[in-house]
PDB file of N, CA and C in Angstrom:
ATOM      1  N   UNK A   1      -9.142 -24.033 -35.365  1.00  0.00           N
ATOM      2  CA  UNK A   1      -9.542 -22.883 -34.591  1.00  0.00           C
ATOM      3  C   UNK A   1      -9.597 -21.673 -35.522  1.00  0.00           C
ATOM      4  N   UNK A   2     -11.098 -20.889 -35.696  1.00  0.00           N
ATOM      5  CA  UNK A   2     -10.872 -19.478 -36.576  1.00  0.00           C
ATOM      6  C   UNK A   2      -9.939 -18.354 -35.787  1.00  0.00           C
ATOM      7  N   UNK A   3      -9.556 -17.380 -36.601  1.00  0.00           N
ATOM      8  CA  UNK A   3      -9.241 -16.449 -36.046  1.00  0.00           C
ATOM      9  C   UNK A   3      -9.795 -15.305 -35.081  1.00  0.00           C
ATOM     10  N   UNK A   4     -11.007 -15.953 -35.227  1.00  0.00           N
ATOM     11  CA  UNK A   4     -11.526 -14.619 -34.108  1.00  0.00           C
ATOM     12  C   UNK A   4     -11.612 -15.394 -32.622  1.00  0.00           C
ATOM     13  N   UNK A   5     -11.537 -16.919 -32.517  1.00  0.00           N
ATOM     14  CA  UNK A   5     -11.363 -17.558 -31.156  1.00  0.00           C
ATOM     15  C   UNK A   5     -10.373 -17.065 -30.828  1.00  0.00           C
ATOM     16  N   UNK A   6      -9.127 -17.179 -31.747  1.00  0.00           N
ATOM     17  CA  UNK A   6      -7.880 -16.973 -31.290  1.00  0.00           C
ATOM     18  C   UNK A   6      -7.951 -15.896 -30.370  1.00  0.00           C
ATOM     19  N   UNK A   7      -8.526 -14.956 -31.153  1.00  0.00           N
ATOM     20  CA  UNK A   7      -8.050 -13.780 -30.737  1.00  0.00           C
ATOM     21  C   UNK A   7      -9.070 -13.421 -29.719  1.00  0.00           C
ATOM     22  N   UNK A   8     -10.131 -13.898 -29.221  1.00  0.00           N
ATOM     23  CA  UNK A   8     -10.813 -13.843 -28.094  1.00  0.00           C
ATOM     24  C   UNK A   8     -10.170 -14.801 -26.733  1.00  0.00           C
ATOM     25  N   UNK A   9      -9.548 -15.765 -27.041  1.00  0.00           N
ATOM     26  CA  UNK A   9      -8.700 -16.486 -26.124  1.00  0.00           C
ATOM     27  C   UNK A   9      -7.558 -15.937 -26.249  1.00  0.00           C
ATOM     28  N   UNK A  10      -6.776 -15.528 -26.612  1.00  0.00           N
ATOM     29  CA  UNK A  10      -5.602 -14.535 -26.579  1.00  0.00           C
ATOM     30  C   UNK A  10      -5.724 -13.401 -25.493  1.00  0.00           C
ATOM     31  N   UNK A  11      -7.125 -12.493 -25.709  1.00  0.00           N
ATOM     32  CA  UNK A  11      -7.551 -11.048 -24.710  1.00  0.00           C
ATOM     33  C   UNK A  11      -7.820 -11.774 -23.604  1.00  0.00           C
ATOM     34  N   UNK A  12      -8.507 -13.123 -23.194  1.00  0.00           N
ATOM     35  CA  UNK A  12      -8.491 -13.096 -22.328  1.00  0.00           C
ATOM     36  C   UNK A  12      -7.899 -14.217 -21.669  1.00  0.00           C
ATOM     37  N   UNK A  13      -6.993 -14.163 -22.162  1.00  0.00           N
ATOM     38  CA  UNK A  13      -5.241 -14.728 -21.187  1.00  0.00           C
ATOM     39  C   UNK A  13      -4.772 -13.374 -20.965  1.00  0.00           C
ATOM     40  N   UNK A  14      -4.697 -12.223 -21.708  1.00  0.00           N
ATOM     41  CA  UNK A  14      -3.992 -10.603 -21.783  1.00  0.00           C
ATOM     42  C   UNK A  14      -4.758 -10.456 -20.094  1.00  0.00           C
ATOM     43  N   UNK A  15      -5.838 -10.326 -19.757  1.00  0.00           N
ATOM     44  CA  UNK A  15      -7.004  -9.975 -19.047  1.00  0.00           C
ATOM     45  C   UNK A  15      -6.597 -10.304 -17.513  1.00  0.00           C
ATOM     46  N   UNK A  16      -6.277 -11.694 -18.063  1.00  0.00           N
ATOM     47  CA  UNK A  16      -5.783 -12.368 -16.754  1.00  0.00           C
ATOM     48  C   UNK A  16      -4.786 -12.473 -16.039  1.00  0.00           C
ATOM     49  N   UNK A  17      -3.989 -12.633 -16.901  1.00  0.00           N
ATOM     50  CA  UNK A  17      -2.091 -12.463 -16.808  1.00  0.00           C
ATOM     51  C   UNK A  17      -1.937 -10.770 -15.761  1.00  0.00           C
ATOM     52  N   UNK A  18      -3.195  -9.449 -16.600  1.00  0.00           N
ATOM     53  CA  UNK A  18      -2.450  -8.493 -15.736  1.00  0.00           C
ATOM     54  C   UNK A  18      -3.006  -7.558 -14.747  1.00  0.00           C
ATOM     55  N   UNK A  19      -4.960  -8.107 -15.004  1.00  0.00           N
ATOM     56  CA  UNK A  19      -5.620  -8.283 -14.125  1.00  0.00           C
ATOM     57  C   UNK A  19      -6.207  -6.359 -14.225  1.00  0.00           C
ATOM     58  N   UNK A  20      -5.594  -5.672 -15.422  1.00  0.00           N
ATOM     59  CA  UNK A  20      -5.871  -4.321 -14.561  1.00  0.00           C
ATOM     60  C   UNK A  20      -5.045  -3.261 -14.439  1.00  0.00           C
ATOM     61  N   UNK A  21      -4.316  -3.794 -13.144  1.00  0.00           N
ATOM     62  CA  UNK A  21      -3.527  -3.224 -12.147  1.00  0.00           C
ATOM     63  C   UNK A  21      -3.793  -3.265 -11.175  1.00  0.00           C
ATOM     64  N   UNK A  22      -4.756  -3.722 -10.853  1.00  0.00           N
ATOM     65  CA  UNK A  22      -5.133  -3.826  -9.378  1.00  0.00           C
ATOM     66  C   UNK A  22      -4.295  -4.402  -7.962  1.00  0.00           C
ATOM     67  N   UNK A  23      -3.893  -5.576  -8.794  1.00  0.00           N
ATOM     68  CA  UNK A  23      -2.567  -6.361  -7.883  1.00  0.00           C
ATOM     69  C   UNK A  23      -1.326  -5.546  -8.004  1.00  0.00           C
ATOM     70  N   UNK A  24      -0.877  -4.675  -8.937  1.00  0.00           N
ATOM     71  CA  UNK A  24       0.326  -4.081  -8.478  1.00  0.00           C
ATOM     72  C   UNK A  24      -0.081  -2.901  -7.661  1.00  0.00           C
ATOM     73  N   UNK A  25      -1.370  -1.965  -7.504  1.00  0.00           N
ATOM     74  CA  UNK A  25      -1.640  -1.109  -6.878  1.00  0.00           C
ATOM     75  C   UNK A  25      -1.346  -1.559  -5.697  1.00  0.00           C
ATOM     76  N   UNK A  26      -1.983  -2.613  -4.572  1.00  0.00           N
ATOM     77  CA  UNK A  26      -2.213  -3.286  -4.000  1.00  0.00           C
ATOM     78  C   UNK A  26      -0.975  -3.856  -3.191  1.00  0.00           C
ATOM     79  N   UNK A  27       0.186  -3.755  -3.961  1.00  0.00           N
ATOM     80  CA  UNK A  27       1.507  -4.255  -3.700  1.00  0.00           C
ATOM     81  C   UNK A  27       2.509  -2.759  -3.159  1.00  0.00           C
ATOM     82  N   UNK A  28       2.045  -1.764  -3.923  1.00  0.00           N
ATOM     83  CA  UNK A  28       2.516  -0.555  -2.493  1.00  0.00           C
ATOM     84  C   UNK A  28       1.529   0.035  -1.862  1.00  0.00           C
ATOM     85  N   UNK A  29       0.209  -0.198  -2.059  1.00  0.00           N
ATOM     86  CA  UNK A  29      -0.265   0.800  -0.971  1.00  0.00           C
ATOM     87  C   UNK A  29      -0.164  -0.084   0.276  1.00  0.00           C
ATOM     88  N   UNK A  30      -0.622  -1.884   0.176  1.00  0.00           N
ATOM     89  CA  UNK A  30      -0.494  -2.611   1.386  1.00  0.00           C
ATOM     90  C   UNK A  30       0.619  -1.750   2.140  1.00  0.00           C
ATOM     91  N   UNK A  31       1.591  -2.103   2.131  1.00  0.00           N
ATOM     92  CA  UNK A  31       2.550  -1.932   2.872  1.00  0.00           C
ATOM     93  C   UNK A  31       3.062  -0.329   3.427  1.00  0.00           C
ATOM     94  N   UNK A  32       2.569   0.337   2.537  1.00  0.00           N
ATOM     95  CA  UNK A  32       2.428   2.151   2.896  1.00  0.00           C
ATOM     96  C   UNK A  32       1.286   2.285   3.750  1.00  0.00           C
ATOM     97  N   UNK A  33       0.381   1.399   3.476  1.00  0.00           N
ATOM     98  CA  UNK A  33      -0.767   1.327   4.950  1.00  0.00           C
ATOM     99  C   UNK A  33      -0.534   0.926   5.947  1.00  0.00           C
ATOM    100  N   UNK A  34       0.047  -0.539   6.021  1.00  0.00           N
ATOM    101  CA  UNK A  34       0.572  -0.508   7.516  1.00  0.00           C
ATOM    102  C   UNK A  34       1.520  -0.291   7.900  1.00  0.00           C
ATOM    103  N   UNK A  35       2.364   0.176   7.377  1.00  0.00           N
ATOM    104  CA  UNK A  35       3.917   1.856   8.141  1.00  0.00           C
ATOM    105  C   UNK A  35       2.715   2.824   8.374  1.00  0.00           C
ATOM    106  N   UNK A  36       2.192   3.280   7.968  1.00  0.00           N
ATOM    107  CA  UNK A  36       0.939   4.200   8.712  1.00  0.00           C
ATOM    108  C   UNK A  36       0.655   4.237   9.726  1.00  0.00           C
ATOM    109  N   UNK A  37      -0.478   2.984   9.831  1.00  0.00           N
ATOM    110  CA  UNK A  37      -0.638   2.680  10.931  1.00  0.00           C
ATOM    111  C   UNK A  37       0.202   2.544  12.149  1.00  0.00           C
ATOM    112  N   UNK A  38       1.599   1.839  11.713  1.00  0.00           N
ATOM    113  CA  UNK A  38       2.290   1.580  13.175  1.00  0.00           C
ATOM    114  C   UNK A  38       3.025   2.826  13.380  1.00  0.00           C
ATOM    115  N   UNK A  39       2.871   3.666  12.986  1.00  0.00           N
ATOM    116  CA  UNK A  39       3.380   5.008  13.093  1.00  0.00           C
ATOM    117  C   UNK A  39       2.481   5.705  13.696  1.00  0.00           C
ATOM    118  N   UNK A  40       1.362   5.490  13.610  1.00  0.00           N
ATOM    119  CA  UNK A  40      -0.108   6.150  14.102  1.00  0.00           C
ATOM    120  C   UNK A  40      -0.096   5.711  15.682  1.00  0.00           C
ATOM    121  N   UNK A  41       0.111   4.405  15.685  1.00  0.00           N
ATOM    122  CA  UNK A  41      -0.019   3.616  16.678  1.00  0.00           C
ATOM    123  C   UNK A  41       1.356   4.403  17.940  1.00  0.00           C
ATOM    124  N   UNK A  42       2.675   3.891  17.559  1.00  0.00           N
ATOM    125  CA  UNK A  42       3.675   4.800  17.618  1.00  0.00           C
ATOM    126  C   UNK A  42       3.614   5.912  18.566  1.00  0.00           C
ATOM    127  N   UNK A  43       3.196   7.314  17.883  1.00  0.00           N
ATOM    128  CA  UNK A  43       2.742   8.240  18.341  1.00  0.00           C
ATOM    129  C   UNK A  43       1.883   8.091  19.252  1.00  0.00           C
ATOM    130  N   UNK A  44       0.887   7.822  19.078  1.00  0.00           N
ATOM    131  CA  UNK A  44      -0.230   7.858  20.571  1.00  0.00           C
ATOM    132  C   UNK A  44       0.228   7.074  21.652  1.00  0.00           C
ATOM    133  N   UNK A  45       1.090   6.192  21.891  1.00  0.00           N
ATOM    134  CA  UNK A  45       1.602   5.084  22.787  1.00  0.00           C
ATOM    135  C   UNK A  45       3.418   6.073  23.242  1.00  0.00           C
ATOM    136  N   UNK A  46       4.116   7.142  22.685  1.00  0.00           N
ATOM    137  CA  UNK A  46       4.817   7.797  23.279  1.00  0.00           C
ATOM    138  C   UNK A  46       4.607   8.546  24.134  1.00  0.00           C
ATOM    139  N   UNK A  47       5.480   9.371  25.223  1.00  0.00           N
ATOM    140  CA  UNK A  47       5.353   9.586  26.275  1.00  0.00           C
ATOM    141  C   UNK A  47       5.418  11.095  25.695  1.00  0.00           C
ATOM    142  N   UNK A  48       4.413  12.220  26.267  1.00  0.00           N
ATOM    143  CA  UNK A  48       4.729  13.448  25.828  1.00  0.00           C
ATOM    144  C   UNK A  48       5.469  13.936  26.158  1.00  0.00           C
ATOM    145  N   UNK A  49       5.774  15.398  25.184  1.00  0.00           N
ATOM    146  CA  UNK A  49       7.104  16.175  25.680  1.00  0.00           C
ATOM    147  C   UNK A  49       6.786  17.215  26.232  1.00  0.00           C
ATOM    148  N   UNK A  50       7.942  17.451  26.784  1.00  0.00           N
ATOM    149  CA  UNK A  50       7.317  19.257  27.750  1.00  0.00           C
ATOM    150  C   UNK A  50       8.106  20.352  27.169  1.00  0.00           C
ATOM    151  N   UNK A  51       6.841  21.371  26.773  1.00  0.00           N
ATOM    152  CA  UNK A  51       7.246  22.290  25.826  1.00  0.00           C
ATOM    153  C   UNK A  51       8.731  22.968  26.344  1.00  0.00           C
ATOM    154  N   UNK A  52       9.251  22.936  27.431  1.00  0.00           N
ATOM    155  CA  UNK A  52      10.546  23.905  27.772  1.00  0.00           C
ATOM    156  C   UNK A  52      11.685  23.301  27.190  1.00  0.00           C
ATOM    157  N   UNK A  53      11.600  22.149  26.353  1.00  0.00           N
ATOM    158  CA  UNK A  53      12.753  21.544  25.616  1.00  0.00           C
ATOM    159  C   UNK A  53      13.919  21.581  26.196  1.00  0.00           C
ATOM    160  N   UNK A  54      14.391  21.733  27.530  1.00  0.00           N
ATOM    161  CA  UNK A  54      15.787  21.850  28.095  1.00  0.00           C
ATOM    162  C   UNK A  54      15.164  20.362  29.534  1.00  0.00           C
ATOM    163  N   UNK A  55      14.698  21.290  30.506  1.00  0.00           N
ATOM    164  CA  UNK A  55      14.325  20.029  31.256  1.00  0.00           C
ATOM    165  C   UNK A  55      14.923  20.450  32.855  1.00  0.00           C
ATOM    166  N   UNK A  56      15.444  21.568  32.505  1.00  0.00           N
ATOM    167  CA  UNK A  56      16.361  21.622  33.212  1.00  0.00           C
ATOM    168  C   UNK A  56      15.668  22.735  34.733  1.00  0.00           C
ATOM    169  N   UNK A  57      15.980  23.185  35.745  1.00  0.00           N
ATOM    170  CA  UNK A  57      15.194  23.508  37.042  1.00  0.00           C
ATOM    171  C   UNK A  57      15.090  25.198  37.198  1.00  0.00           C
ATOM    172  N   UNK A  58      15.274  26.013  36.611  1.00  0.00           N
ATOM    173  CA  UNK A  58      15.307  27.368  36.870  1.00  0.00           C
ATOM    174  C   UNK A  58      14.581  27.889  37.802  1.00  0.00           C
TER     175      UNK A  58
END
């Protein structure tokens, strides 16, 4: 094997092995997206509040 295979099969094992970053990006936004969402979700599905914050009969 010359040295310049090597070293063209070497970059691209490097290439593959780290892809980028794409897969570690991917590994917090997933999950910061859907806490989002069910937080989004969350909110619109609670019962509103009434601005007099006491509750009470005056």
């Amino acid at each position: 094997m010359a040295p310049a295979e090597t070293t063209r099969t070497l970059a691209e094992r490097v290439i593959l092995m780290h892809q980028g970053g794409w897969d570690e990006i991917l590994l917090v936004v997933g999950p910061l997206v859907v806490i989002a969402v069910l937080i989004i979700v969350a909110r619109k599905q609670a019962p509103a509040e009434d601005d007099e914050g006491d509750g009470g009969d005056d």
